[in-house]
Protein backbone atom coordinates (compact mmCIF):
# COMPACT_ATOMS: atom_id res chain seq x y z
CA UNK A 1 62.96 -47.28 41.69
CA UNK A 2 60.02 -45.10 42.95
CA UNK A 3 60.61 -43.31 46.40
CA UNK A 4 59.60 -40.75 48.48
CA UNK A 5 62.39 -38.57 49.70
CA UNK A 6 62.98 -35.63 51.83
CA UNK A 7 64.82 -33.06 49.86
CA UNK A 8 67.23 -31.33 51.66
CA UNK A 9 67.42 -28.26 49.30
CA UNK A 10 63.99 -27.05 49.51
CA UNK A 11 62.77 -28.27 52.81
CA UNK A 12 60.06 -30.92 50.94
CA UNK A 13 59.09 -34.21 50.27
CA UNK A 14 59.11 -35.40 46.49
CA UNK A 15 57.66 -38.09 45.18
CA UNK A 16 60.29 -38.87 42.20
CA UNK A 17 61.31 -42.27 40.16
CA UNK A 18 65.06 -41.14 41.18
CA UNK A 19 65.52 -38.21 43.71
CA UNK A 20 69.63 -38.05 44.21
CA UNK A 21 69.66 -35.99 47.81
CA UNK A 22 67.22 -36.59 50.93
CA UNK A 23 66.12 -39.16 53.34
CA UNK A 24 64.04 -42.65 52.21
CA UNK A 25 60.57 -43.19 52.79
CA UNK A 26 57.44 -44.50 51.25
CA UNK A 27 55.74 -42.89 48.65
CA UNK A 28 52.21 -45.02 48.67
CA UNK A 29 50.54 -46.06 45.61
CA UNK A 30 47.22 -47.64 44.98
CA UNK A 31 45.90 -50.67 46.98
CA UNK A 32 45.52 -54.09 45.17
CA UNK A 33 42.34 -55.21 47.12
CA UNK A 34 40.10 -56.91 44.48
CA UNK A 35 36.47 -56.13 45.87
CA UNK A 36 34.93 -55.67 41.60
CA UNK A 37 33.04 -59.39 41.79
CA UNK A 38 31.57 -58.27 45.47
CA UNK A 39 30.54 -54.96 44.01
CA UNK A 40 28.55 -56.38 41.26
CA UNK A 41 26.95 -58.81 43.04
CA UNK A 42 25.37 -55.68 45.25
CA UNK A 43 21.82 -54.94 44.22
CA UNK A 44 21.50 -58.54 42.90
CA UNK A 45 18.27 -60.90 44.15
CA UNK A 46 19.29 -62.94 46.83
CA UNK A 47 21.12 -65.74 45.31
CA UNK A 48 21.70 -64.90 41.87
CA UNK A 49 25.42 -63.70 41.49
CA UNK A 50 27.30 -62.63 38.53
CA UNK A 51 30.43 -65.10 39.81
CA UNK A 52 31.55 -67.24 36.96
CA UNK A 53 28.83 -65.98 34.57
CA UNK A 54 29.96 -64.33 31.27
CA UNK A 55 29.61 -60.19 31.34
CA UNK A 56 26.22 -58.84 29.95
CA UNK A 57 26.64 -58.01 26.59
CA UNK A 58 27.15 -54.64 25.72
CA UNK A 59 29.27 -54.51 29.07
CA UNK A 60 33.17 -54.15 29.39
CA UNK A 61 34.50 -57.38 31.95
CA UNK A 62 34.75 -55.90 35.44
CA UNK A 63 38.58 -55.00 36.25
CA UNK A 64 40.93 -56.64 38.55
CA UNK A 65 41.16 -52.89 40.70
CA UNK A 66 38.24 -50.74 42.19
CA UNK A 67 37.75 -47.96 40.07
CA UNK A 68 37.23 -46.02 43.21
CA UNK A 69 40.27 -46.78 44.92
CA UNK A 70 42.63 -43.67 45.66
CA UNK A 71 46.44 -43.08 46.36
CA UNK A 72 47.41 -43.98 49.88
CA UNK A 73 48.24 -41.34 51.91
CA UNK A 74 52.16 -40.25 51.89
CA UNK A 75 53.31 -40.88 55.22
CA UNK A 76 56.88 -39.86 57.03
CA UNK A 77 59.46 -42.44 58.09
CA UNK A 78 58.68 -44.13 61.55
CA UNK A 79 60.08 -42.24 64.73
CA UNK A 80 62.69 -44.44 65.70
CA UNK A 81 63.00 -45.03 69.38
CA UNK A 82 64.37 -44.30 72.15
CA UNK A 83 62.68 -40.77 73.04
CA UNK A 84 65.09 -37.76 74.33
CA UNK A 85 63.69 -35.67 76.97
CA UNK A 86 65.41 -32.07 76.63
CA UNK A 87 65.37 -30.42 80.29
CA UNK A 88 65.45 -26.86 79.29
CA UNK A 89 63.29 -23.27 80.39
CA UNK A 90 60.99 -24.94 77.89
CA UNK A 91 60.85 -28.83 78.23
CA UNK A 92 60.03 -30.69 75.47
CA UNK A 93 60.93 -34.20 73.95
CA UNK A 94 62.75 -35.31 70.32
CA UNK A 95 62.15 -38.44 68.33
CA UNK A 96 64.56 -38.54 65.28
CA UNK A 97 62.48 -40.03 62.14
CA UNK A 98 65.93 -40.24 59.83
CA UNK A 99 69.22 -39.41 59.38
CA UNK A 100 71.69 -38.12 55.82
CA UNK A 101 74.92 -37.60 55.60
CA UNK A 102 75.16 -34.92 52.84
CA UNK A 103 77.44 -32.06 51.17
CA UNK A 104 73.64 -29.88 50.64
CA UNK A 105 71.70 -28.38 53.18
CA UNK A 106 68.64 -26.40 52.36
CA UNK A 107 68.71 -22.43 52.71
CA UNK A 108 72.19 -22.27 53.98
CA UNK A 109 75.76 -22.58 52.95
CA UNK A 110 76.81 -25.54 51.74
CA UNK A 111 79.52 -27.65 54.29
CA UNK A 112 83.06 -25.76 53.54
CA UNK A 113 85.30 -28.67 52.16
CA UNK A 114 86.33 -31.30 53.73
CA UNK A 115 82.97 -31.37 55.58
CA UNK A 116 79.68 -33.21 55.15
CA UNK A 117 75.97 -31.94 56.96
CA UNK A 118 74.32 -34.90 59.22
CA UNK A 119 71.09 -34.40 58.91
CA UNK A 120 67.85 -35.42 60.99
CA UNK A 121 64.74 -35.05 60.29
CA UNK A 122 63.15 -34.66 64.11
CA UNK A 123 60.20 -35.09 65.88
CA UNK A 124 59.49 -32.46 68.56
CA UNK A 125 57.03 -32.27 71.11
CA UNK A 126 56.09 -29.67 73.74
CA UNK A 127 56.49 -32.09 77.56
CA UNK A 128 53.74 -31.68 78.89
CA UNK A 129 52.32 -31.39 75.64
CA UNK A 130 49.11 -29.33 77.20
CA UNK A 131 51.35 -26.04 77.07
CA UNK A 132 52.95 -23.91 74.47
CA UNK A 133 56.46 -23.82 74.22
CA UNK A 134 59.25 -21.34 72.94
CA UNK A 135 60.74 -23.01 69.50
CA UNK A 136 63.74 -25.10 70.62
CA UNK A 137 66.99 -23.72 69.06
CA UNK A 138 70.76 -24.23 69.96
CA UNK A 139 70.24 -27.20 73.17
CA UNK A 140 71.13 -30.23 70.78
CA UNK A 141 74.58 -31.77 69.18
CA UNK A 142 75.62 -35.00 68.05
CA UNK A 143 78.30 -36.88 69.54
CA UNK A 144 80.55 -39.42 67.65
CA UNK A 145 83.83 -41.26 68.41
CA UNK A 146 86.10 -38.81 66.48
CA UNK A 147 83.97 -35.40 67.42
CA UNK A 148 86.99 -34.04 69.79
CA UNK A 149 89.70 -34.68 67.54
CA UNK A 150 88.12 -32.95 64.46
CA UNK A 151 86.86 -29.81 65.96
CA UNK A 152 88.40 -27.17 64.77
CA UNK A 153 86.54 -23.80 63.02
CA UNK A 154 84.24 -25.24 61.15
CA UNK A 155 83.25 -28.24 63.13
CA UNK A 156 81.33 -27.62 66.66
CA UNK A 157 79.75 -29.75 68.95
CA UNK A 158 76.28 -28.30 68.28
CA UNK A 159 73.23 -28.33 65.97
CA UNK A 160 74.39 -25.24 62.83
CA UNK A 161 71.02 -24.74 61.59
CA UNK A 162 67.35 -25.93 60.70
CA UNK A 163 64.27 -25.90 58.87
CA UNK A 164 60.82 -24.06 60.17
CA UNK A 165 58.84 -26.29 62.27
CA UNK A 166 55.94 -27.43 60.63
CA UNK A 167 53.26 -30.38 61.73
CA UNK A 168 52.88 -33.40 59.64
CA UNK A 169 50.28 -32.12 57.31
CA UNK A 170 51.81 -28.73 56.32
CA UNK A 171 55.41 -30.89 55.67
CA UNK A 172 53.93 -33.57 53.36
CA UNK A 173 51.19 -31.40 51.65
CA UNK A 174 52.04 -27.80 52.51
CA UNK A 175 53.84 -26.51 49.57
CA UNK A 176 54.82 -23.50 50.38
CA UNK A 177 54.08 -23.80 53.86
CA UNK A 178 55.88 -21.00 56.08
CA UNK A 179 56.35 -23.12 59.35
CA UNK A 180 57.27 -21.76 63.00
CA UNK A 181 60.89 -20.10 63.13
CA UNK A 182 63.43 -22.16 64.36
CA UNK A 183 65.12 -19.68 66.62
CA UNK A 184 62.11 -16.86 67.73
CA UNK A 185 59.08 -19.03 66.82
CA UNK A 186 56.20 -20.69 69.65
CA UNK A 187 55.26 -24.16 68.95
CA UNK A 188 51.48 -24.82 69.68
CA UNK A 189 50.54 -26.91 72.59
CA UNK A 190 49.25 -30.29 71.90
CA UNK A 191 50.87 -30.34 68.40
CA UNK A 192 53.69 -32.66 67.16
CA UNK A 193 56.48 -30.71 64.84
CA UNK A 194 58.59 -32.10 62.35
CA UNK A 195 61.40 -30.52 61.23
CA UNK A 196 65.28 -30.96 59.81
CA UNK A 197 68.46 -29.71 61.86
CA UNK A 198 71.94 -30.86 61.06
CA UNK A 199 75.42 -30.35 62.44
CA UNK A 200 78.75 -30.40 59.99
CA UNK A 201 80.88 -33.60 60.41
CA UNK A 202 84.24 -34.56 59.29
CA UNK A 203 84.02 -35.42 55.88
CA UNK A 204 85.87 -38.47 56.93
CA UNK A 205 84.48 -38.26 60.71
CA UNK A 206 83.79 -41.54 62.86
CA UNK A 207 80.24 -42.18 63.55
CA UNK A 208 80.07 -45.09 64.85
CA UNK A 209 77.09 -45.43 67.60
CA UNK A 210 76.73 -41.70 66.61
CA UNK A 211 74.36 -39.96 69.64
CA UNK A 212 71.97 -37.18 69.78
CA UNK A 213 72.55 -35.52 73.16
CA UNK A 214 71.45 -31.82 75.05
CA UNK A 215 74.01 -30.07 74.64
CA UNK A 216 76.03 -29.91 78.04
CA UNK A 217 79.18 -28.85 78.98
CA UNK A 218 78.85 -32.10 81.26
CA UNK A 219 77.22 -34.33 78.52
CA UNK A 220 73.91 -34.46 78.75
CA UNK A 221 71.13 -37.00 78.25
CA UNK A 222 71.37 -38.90 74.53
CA UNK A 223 69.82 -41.01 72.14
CA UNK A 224 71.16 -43.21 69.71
CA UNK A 225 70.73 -41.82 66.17
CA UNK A 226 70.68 -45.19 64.39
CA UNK A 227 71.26 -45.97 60.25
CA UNK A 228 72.66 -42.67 58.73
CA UNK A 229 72.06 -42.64 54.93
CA UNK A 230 74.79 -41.28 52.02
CA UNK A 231 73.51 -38.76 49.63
CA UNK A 232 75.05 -36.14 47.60
């Protein structure tokens, strides 16, 4: 079946009959919108109509699909709601657009056994967006049911790494596209900045009602993450 997905080992969208590893979207194809009878009728005296008359001959018979008609624009997944507002020296808010569970990461080490990545692919947004804003790195972590009882050396309570920061157009057309560092990078007031951080998980971990939260000794604010995906 034709897809869209995010692939998590090179940090792009791919538009792919099967794509094993990233996160579900749609890929956009070609409208069906008949509009070929009201195009030939266009230029004609007023009422003479080519409507149920046999084609000039010489002429091919008008198709069912506008020969001018284009791919649809590749768009991301929705941003799911609610919205987290991240009180930080740099305030800002997070939308999460989808979430993997997966043994590959891009440009990083693979999860050590036993382990799985959850991924999400995040919305991020300088608050108030009029100002510029140091790139957000280390305040998040997902919470789960079974997060205290499987920490241990490879499983923390924080986000372990992420993709540049990139706006919409540079992540679904920007091959090749650099982005904003993750850790020393300044988002761009009055931009919106997609990009994909992930935390390693249990491989058999409980995520039920699974939370995105600042990451507080005390808690923090959270979010509900929502439908996680399996991938490879």
């Amino acid at each position: 079946m034709g897809g869209k997905r995010w692939d998590l080992r090179t940090g792009t969208w791919l538009c792919a009959a099967l794509v094993a590893v990233g996160v579900l979207t749609g890929c956009g194809g070609q409208g069906t919108d008949d509009r070929a009878a009201e195009a030939d009728d266009r230029g004609k005296p007023t009422g003479e109509s080519t409507r149920g008359r046999l084609p000039d001959a010489g002429r091919p018979p008008v198709s069912g699909k506008n020969p001018t008609d284009q791919p649809s624009r590749p768009s991301l997944p929705r941003a799911r709601k609610p919205v987290l507002h991240v009180e930080a020296a740099y305030t800002y808010t997070v939308r999460i657009l989808d979430a993997t569970l997966t043994t590959k990461v891009p440009g990083d080490n693979p999860p050590p056994a036993g382990t799985k990545a959850l991924a999400l692919l995040l919305r991020v947004e300088a608050e108030p967006r009029d100002r510029d804003i140091k790139a957000p790195y280390g305040n998040l972590g997902i919470k789960y049911p079974s997060l205290d009882a499987d920490k241990d050396s490879r499983i923390g309570g924080v986000m372990d790494g992420g993709t540049p920061y990139m706006t919409e157009d540079q992540l679904l057309f920007g091959d090749g596209a650099r982005g904003i560092d993750p850790m020393f990078g300044v988002l761009e007031a009055n931009t919106v900045y997609y990009h994909l951080a992930w935390q390693i998980v249990s491989e058999d971990a409980d995520l039920t009602g699974a939370s995105l939260c600042r990451a507080e000794l005390n808690g923090g604010n959270c979010i509900p993450i929502g439908p996680i995906e399996a991938s490879p």
